[in-house]
PDB file of N, CA and C in Angstrom:
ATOM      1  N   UNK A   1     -11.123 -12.697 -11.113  1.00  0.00           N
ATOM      2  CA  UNK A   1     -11.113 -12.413  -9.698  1.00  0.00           C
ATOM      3  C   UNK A   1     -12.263 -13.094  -8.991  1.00  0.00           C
ATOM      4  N   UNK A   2     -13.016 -14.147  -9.981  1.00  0.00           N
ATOM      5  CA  UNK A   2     -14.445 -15.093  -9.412  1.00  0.00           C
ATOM      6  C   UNK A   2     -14.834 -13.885  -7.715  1.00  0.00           C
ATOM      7  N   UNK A   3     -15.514 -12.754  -8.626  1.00  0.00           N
ATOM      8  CA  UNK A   3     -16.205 -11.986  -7.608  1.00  0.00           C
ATOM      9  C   UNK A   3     -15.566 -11.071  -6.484  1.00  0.00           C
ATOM     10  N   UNK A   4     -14.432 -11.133  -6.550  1.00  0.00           N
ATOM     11  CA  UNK A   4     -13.835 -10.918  -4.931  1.00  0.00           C
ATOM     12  C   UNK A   4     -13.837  -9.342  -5.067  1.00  0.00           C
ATOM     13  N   UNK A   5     -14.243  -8.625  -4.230  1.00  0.00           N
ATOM     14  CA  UNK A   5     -14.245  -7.303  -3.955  1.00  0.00           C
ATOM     15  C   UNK A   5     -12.851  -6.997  -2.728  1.00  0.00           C
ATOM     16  N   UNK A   6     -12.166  -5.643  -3.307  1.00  0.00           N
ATOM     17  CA  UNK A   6     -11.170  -5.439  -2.835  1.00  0.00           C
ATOM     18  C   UNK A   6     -11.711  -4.339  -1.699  1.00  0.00           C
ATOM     19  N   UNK A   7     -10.808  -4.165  -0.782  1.00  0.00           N
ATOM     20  CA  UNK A   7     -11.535  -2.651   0.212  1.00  0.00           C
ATOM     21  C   UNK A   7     -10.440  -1.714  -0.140  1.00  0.00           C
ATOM     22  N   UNK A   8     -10.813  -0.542  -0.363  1.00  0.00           N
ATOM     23  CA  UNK A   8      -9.878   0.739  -0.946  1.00  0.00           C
ATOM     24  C   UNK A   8      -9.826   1.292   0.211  1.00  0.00           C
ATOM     25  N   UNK A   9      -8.852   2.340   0.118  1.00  0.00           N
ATOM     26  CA  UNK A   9      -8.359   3.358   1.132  1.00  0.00           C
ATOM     27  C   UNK A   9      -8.113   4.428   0.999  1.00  0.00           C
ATOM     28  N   UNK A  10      -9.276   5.933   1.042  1.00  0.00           N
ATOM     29  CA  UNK A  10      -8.898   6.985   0.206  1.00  0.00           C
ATOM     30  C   UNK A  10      -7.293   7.316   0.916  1.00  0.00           C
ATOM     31  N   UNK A  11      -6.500   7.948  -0.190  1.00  0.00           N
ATOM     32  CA  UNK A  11      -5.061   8.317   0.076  1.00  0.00           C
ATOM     33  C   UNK A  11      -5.394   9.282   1.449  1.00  0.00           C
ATOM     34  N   UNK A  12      -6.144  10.391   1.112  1.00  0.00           N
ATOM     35  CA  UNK A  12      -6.885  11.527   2.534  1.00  0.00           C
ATOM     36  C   UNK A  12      -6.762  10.621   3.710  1.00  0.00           C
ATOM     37  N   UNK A  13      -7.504   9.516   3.769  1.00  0.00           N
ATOM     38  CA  UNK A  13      -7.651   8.523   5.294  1.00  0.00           C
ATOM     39  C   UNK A  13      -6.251   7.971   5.403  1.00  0.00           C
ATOM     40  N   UNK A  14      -5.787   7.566   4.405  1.00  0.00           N
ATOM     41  CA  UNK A  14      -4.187   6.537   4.856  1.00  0.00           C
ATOM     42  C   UNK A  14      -3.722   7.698   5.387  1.00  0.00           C
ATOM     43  N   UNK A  15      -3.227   9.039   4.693  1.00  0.00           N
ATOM     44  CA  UNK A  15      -2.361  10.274   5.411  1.00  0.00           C
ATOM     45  C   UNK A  15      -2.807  10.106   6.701  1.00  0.00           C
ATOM     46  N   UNK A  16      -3.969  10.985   7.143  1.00  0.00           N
ATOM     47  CA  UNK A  16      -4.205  11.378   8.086  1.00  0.00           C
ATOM     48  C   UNK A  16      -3.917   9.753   9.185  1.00  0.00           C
ATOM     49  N   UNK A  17      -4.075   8.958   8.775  1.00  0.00           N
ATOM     50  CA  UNK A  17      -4.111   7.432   9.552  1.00  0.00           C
ATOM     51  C   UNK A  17      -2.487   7.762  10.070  1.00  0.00           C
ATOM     52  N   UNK A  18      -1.260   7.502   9.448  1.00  0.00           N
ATOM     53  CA  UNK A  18      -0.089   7.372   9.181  1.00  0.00           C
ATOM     54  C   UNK A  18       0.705   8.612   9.519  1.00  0.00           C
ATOM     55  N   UNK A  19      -0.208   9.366   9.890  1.00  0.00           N
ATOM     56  CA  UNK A  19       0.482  10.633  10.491  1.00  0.00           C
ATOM     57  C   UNK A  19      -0.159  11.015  12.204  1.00  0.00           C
ATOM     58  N   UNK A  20      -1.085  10.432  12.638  1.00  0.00           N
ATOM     59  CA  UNK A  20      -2.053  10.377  13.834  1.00  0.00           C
ATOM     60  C   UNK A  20      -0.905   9.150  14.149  1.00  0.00           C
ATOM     61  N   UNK A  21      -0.482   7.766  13.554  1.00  0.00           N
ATOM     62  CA  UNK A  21       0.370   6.855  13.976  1.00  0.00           C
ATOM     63  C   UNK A  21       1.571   7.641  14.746  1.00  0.00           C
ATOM     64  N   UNK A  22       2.499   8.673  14.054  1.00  0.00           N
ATOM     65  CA  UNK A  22       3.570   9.197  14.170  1.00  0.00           C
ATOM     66  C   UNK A  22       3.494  10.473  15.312  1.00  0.00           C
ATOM     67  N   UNK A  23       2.309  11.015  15.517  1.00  0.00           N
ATOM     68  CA  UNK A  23       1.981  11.784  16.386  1.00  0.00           C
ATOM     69  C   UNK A  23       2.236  13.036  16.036  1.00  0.00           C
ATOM     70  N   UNK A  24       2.315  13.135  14.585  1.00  0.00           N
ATOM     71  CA  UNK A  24       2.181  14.894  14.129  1.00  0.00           C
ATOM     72  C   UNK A  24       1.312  15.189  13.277  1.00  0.00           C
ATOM     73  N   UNK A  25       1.040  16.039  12.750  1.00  0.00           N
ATOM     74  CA  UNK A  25       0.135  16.494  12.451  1.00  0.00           C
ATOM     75  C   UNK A  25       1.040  17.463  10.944  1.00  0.00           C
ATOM     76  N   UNK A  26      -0.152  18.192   9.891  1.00  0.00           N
ATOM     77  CA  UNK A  26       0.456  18.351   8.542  1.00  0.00           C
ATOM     78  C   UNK A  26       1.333  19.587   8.953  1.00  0.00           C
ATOM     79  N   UNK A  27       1.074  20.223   9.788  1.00  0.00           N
ATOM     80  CA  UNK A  27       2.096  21.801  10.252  1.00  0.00           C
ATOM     81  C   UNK A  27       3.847  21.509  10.344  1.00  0.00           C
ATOM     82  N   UNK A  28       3.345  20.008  11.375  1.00  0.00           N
ATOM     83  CA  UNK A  28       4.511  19.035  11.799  1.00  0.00           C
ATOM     84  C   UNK A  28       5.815  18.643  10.554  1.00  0.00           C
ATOM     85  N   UNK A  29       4.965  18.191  10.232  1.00  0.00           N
ATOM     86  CA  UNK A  29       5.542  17.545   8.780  1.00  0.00           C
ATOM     87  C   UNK A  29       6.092  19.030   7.781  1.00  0.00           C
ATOM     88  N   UNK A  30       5.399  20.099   7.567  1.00  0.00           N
ATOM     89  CA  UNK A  30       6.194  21.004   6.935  1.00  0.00           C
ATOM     90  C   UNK A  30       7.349  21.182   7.372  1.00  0.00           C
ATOM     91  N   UNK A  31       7.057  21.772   9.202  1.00  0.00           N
ATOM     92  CA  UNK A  31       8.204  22.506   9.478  1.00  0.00           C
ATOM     93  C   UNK A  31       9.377  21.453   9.428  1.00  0.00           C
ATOM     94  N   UNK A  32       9.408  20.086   9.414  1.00  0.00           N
ATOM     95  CA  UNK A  32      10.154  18.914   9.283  1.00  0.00           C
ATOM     96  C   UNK A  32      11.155  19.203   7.825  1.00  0.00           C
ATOM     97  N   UNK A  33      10.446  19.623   7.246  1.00  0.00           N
ATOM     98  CA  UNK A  33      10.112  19.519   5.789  1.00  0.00           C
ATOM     99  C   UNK A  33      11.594  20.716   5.580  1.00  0.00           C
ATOM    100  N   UNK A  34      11.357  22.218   6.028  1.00  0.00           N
ATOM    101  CA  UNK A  34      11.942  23.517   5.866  1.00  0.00           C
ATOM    102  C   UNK A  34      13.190  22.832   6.701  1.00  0.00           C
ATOM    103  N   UNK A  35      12.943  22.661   8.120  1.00  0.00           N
ATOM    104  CA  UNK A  35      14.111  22.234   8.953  1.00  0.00           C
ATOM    105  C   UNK A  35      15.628  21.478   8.030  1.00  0.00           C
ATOM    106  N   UNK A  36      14.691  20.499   7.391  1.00  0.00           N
ATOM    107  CA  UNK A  36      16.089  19.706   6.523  1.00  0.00           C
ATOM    108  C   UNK A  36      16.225  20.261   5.309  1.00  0.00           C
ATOM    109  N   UNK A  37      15.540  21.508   4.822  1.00  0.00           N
ATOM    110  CA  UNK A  37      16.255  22.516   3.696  1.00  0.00           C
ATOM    111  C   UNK A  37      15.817  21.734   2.345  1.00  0.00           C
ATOM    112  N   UNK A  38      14.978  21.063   2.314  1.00  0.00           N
ATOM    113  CA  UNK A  38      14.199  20.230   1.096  1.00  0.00           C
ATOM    114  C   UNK A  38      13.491  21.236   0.149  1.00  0.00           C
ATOM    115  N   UNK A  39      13.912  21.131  -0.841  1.00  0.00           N
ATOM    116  CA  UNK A  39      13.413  21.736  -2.232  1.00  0.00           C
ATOM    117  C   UNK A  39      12.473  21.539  -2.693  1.00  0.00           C
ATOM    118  N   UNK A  40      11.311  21.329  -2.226  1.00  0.00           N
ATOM    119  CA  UNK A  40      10.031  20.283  -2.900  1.00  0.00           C
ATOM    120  C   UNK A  40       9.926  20.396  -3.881  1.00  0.00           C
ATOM    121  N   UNK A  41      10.173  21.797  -4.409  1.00  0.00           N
ATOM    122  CA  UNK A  41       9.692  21.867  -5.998  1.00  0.00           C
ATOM    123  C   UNK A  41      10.660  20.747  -6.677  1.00  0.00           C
ATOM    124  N   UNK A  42      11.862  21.206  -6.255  1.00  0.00           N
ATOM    125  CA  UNK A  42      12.955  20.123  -7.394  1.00  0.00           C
ATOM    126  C   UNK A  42      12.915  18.892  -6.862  1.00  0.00           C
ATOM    127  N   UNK A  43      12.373  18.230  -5.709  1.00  0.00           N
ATOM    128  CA  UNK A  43      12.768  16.960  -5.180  1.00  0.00           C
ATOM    129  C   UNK A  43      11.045  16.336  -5.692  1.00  0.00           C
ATOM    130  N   UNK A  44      10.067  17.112  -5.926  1.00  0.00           N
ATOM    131  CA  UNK A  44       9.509  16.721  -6.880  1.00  0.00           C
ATOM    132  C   UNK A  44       9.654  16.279  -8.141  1.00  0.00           C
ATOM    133  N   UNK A  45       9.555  17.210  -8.982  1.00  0.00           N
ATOM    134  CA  UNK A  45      10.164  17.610 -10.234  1.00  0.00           C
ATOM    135  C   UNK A  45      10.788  15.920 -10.277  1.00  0.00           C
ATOM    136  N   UNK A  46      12.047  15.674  -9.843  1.00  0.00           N
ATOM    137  CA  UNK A  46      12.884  14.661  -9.799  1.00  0.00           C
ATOM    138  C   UNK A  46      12.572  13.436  -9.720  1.00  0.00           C
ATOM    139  N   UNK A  47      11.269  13.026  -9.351  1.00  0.00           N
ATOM    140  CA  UNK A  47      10.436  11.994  -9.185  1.00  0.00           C
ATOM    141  C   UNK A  47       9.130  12.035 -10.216  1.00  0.00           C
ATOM    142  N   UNK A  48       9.334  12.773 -11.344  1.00  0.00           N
ATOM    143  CA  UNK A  48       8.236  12.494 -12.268  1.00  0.00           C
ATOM    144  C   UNK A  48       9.082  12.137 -13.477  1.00  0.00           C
ATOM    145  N   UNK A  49       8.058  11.390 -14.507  1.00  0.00           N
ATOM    146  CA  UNK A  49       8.685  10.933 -15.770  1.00  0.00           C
ATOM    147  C   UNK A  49       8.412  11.650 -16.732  1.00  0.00           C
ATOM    148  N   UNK A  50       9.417  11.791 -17.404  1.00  0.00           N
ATOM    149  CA  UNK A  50       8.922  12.629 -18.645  1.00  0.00           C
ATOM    150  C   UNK A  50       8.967  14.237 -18.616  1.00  0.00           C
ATOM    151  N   UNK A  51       9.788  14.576 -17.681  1.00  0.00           N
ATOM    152  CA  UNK A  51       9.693  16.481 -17.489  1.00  0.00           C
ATOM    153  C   UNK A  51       9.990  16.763 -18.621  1.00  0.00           C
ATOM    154  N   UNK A  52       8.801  17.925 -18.881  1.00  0.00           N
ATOM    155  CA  UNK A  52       9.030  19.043 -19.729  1.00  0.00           C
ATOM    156  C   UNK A  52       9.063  20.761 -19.015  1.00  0.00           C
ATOM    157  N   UNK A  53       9.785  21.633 -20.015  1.00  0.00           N
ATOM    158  CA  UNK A  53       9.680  23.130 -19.631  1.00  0.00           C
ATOM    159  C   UNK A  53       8.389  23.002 -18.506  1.00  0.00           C
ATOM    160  N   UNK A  54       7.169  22.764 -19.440  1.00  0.00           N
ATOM    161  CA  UNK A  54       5.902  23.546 -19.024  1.00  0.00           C
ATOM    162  C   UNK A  54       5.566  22.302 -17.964  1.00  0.00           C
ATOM    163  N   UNK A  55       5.795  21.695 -17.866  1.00  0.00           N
ATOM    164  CA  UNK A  55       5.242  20.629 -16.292  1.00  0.00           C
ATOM    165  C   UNK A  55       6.491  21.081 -15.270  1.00  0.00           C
ATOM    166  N   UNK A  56       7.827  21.740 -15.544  1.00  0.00           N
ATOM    167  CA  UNK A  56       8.481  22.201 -14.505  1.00  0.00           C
ATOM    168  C   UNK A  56       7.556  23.957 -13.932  1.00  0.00           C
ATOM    169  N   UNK A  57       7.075  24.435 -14.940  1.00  0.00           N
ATOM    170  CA  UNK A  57       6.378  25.471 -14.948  1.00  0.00           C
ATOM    171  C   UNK A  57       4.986  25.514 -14.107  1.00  0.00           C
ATOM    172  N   UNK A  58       4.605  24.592 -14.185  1.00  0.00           N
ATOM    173  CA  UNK A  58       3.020  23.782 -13.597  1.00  0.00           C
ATOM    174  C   UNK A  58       3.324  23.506 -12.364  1.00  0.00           C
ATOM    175  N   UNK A  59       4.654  22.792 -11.847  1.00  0.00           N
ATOM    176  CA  UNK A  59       4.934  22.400 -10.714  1.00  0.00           C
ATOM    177  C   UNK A  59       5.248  23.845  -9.545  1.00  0.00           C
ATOM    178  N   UNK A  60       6.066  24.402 -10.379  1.00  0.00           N
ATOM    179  CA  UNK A  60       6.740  25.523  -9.742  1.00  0.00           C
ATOM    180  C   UNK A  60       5.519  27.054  -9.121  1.00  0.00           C
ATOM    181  N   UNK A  61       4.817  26.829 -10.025  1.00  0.00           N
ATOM    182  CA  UNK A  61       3.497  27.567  -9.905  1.00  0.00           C
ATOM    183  C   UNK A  61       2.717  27.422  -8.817  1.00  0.00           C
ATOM    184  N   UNK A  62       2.597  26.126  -8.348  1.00  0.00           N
ATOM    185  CA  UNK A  62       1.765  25.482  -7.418  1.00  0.00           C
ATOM    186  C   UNK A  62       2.232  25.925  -6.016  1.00  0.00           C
ATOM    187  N   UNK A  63       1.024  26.241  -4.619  1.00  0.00           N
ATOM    188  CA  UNK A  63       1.625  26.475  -3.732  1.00  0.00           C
ATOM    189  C   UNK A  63       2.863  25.518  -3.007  1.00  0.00           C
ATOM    190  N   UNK A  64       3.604  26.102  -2.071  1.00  0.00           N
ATOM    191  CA  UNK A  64       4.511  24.888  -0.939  1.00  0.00           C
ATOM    192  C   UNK A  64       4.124  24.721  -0.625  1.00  0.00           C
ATOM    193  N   UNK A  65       3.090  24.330   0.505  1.00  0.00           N
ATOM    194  CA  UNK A  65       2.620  23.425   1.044  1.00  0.00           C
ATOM    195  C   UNK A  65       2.080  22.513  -0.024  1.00  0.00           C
ATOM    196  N   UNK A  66       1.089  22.469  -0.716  1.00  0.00           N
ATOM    197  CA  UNK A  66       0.783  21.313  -2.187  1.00  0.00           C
ATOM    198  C   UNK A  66       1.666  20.507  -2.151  1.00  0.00           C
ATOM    199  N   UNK A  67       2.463  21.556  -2.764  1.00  0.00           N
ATOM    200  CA  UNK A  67       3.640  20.889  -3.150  1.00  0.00           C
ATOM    201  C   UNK A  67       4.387  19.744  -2.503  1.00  0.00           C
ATOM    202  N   UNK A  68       4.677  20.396  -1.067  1.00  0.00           N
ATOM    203  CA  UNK A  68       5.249  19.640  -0.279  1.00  0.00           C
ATOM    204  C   UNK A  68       4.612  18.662  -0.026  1.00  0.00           C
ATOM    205  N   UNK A  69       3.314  18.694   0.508  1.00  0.00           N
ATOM    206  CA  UNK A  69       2.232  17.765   1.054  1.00  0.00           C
ATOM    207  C   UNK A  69       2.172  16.473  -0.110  1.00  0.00           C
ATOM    208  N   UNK A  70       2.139  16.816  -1.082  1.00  0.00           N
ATOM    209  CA  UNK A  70       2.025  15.904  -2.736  1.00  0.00           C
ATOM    210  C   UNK A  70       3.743  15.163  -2.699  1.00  0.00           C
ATOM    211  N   UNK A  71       4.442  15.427  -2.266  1.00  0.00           N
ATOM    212  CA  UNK A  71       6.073  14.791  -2.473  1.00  0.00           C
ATOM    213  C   UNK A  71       5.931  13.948  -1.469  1.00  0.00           C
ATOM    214  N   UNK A  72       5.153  14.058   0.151  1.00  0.00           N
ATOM    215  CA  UNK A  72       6.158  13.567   0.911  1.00  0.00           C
ATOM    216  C   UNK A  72       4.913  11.972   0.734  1.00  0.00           C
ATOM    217  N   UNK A  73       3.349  12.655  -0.139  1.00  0.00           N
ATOM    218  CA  UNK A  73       2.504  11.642  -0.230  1.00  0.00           C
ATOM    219  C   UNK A  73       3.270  10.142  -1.190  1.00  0.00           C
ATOM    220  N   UNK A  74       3.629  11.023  -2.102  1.00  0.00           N
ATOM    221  CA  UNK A  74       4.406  10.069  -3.176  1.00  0.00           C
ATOM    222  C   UNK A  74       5.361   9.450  -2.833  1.00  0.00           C
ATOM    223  N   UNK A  75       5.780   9.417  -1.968  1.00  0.00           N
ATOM    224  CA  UNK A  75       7.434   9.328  -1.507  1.00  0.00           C
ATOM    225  C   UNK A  75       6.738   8.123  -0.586  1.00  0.00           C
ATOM    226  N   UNK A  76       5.882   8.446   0.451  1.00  0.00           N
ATOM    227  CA  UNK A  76       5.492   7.512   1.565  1.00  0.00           C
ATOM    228  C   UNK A  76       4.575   6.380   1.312  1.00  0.00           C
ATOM    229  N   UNK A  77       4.055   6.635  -0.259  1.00  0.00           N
ATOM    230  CA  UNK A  77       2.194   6.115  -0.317  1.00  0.00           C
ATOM    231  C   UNK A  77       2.545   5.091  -1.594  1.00  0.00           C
ATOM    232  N   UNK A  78       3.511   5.566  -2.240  1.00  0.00           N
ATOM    233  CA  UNK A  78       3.538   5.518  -3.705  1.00  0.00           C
ATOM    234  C   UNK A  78       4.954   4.627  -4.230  1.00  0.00           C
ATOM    235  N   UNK A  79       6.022   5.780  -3.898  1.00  0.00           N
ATOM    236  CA  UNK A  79       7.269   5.688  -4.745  1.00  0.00           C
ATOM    237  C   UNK A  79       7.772   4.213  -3.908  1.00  0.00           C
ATOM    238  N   UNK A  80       7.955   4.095  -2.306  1.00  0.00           N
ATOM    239  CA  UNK A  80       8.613   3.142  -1.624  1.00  0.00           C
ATOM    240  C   UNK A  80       7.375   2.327  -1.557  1.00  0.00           C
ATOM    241  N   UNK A  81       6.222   2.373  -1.621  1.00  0.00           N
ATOM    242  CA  UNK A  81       4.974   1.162  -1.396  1.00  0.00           C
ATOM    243  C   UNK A  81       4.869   0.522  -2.928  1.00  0.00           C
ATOM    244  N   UNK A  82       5.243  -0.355  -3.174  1.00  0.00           N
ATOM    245  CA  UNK A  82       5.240  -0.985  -4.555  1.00  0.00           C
ATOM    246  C   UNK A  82       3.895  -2.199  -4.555  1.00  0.00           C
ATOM    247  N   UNK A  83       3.415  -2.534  -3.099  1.00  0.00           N
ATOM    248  CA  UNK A  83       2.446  -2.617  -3.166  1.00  0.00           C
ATOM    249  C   UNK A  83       0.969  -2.196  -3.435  1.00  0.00           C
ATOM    250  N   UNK A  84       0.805  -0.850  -3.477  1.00  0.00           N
ATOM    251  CA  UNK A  84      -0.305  -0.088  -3.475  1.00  0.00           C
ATOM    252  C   UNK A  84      -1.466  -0.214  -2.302  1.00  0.00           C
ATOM    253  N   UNK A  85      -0.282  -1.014  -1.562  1.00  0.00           N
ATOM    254  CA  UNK A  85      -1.238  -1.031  -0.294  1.00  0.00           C
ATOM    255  C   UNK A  85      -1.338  -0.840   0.735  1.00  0.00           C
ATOM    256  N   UNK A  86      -2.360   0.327   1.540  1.00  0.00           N
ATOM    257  CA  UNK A  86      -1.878   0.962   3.077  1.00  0.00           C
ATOM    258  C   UNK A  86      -2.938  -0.234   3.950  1.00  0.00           C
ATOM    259  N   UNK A  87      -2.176  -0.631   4.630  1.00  0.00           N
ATOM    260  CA  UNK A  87      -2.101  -2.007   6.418  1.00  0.00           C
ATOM    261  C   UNK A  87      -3.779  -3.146   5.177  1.00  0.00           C
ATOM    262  N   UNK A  88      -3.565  -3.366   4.093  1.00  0.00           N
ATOM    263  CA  UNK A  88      -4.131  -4.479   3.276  1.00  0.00           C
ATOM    264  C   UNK A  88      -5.254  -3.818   2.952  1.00  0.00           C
ATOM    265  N   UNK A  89      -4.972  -2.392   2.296  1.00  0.00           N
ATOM    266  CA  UNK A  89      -6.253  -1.635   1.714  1.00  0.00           C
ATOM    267  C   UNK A  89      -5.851  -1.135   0.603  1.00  0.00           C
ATOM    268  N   UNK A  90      -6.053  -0.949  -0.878  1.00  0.00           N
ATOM    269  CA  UNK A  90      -5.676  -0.328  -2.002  1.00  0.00           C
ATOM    270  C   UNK A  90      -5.511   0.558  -1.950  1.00  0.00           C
ATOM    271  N   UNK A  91      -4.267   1.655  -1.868  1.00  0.00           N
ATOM    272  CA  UNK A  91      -4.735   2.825  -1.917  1.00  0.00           C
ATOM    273  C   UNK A  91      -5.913   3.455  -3.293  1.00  0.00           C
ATOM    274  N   UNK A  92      -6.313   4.284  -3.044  1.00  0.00           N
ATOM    275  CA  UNK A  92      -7.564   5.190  -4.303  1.00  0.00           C
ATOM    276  C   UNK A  92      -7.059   6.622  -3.747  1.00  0.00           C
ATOM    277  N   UNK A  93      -6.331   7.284  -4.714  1.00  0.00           N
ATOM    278  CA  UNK A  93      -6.225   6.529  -6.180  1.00  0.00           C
ATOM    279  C   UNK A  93      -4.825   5.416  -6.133  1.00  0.00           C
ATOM    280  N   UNK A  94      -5.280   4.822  -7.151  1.00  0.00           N
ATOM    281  CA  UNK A  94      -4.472   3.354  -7.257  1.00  0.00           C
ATOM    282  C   UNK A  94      -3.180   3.722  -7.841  1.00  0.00           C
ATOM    283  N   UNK A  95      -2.084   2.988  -6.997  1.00  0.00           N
ATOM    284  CA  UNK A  95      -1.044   3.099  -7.465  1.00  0.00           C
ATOM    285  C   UNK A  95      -0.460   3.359  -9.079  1.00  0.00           C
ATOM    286  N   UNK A  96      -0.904   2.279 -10.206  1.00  0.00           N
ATOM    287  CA  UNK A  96      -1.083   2.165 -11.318  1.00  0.00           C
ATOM    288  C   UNK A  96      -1.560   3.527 -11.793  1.00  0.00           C
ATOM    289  N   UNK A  97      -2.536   4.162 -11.281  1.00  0.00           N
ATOM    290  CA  UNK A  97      -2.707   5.748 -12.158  1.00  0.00           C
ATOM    291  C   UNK A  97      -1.561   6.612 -11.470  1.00  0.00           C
ATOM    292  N   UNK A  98      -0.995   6.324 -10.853  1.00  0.00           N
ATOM    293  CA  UNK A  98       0.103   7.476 -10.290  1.00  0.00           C
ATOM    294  C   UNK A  98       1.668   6.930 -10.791  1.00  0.00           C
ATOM    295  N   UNK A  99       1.584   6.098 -10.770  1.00  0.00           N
ATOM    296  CA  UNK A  99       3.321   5.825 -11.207  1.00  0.00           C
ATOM    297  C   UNK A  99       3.699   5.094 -12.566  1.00  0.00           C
ATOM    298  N   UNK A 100       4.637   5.309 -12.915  1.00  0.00           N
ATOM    299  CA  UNK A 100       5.340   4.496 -13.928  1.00  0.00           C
ATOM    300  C   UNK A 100       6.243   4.240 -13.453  1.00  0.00           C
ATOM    301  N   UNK A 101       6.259   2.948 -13.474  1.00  0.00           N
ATOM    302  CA  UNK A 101       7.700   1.669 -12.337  1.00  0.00           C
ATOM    303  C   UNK A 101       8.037   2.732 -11.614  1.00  0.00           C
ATOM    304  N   UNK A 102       8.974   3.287 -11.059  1.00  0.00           N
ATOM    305  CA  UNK A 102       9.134   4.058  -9.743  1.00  0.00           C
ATOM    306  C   UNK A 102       9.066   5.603  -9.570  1.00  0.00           C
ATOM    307  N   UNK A 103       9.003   6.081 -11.258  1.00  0.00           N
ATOM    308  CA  UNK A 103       8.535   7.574 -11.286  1.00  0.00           C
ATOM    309  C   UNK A 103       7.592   7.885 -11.461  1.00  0.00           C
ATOM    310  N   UNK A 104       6.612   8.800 -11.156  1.00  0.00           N
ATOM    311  CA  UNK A 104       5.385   9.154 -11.000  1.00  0.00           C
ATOM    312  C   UNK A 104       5.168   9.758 -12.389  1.00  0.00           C
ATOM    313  N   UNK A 105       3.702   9.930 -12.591  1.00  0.00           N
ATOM    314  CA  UNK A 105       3.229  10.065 -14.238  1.00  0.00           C
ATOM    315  C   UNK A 105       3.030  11.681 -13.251  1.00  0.00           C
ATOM    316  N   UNK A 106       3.091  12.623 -14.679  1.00  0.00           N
ATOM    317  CA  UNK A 106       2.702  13.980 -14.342  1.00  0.00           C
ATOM    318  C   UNK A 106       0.989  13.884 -14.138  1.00  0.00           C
ATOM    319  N   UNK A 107       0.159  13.121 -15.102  1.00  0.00           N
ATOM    320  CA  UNK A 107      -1.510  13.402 -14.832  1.00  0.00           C
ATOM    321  C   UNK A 107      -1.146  12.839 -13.167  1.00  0.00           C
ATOM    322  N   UNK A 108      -0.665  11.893 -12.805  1.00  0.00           N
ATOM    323  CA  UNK A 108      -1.150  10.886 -11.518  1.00  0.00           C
ATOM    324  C   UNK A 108      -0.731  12.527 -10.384  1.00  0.00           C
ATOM    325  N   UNK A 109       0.363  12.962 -10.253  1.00  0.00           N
ATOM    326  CA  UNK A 109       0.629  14.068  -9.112  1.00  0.00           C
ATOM    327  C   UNK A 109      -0.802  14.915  -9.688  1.00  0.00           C
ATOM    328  N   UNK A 110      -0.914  15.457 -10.439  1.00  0.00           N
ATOM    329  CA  UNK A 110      -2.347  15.984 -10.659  1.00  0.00           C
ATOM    330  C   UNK A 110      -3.476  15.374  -9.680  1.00  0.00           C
ATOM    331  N   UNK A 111      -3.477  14.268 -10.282  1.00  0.00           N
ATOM    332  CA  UNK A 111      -4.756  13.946  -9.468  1.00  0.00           C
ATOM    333  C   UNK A 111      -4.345  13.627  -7.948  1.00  0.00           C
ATOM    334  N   UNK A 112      -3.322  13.887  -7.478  1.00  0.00           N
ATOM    335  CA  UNK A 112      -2.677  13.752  -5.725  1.00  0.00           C
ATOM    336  C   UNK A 112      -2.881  15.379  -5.743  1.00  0.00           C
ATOM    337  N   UNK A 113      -2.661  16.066  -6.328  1.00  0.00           N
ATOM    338  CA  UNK A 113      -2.383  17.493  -5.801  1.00  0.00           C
ATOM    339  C   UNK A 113      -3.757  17.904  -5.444  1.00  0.00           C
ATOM    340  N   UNK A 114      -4.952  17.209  -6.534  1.00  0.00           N
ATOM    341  CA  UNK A 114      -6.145  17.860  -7.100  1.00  0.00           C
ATOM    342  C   UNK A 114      -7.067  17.043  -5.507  1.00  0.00           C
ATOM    343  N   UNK A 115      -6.384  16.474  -5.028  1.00  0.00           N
ATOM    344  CA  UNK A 115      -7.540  15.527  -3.894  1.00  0.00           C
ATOM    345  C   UNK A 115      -6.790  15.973  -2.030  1.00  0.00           C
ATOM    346  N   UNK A 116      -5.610  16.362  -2.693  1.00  0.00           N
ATOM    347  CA  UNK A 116      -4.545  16.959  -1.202  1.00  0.00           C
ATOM    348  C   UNK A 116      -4.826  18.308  -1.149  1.00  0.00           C
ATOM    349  N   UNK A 117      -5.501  18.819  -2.140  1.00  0.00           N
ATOM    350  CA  UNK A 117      -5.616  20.576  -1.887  1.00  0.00           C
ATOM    351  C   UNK A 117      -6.523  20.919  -0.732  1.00  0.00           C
ATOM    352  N   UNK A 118      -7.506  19.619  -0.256  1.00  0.00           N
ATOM    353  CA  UNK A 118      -8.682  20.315  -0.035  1.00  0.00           C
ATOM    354  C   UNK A 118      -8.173  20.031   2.133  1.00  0.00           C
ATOM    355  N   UNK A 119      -6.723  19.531   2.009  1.00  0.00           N
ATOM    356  CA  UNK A 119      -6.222  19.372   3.845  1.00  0.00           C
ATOM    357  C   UNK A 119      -5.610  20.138   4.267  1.00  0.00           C
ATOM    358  N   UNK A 120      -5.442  21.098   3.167  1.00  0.00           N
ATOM    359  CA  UNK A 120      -4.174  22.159   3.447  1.00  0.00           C
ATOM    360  C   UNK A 120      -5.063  23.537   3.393  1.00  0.00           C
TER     361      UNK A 120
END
């Protein structure tokens, strides 16, 4: 990479960036969320690799909002950005620790759930 430093983008700043764009706010986005009758737990669930019993158990445990807030991150940041990159910034955490080709690793939602807990 002869030196070149990349500029990162905590996932926290892209959200809040990308949702200030759209003009709502995280309340917004739930009630969006309930309105179209979305399952987060299972429309999660459905986007990780490798489910077992006890990671459907782990998921299901976790509050809705998390929950929700962590799906619609993956879905917007992650699953459809195959770049890993929000307007030419890396997201952090880096795509590569969160996904496997288009399904998400169970540690990677961990570490989205473990850094999204603290907006909700």
């Amino acid at each position: 990479m002869n030196g070149e430093k990349y500029l990162t983008i905590p996932i926290e700043t892209a959200l809040h960036d990308l949702l200030r764009e759209y003009g709502i706010d995280l309340n917004d986005l739930f009630i969006a969320m309930i309105d179209e009758g979305i399952d987060v737990y299972e429309e999660l669930i459905n986007r990780i690799d490798h489910v077992t019993n006890d990671i459907i158990q782990i998921i299901k445990n976790k509050p809705w909002k998390l929950v929700a807030l962590t799906l619609f991150v993956l879905q917007a940041f992650y699953i459809t950005n195959l770049s890993g990159l929000y307007k030419g910034y890396f997201l952090d955490p880096p795509r590569d620790n969160i996904m496997n080709g288009l399904k998400a690793r169970f540690a990677g939602v961990l570490v989205l759930m473990h850094r999204l807990k603290f907006l909700i």
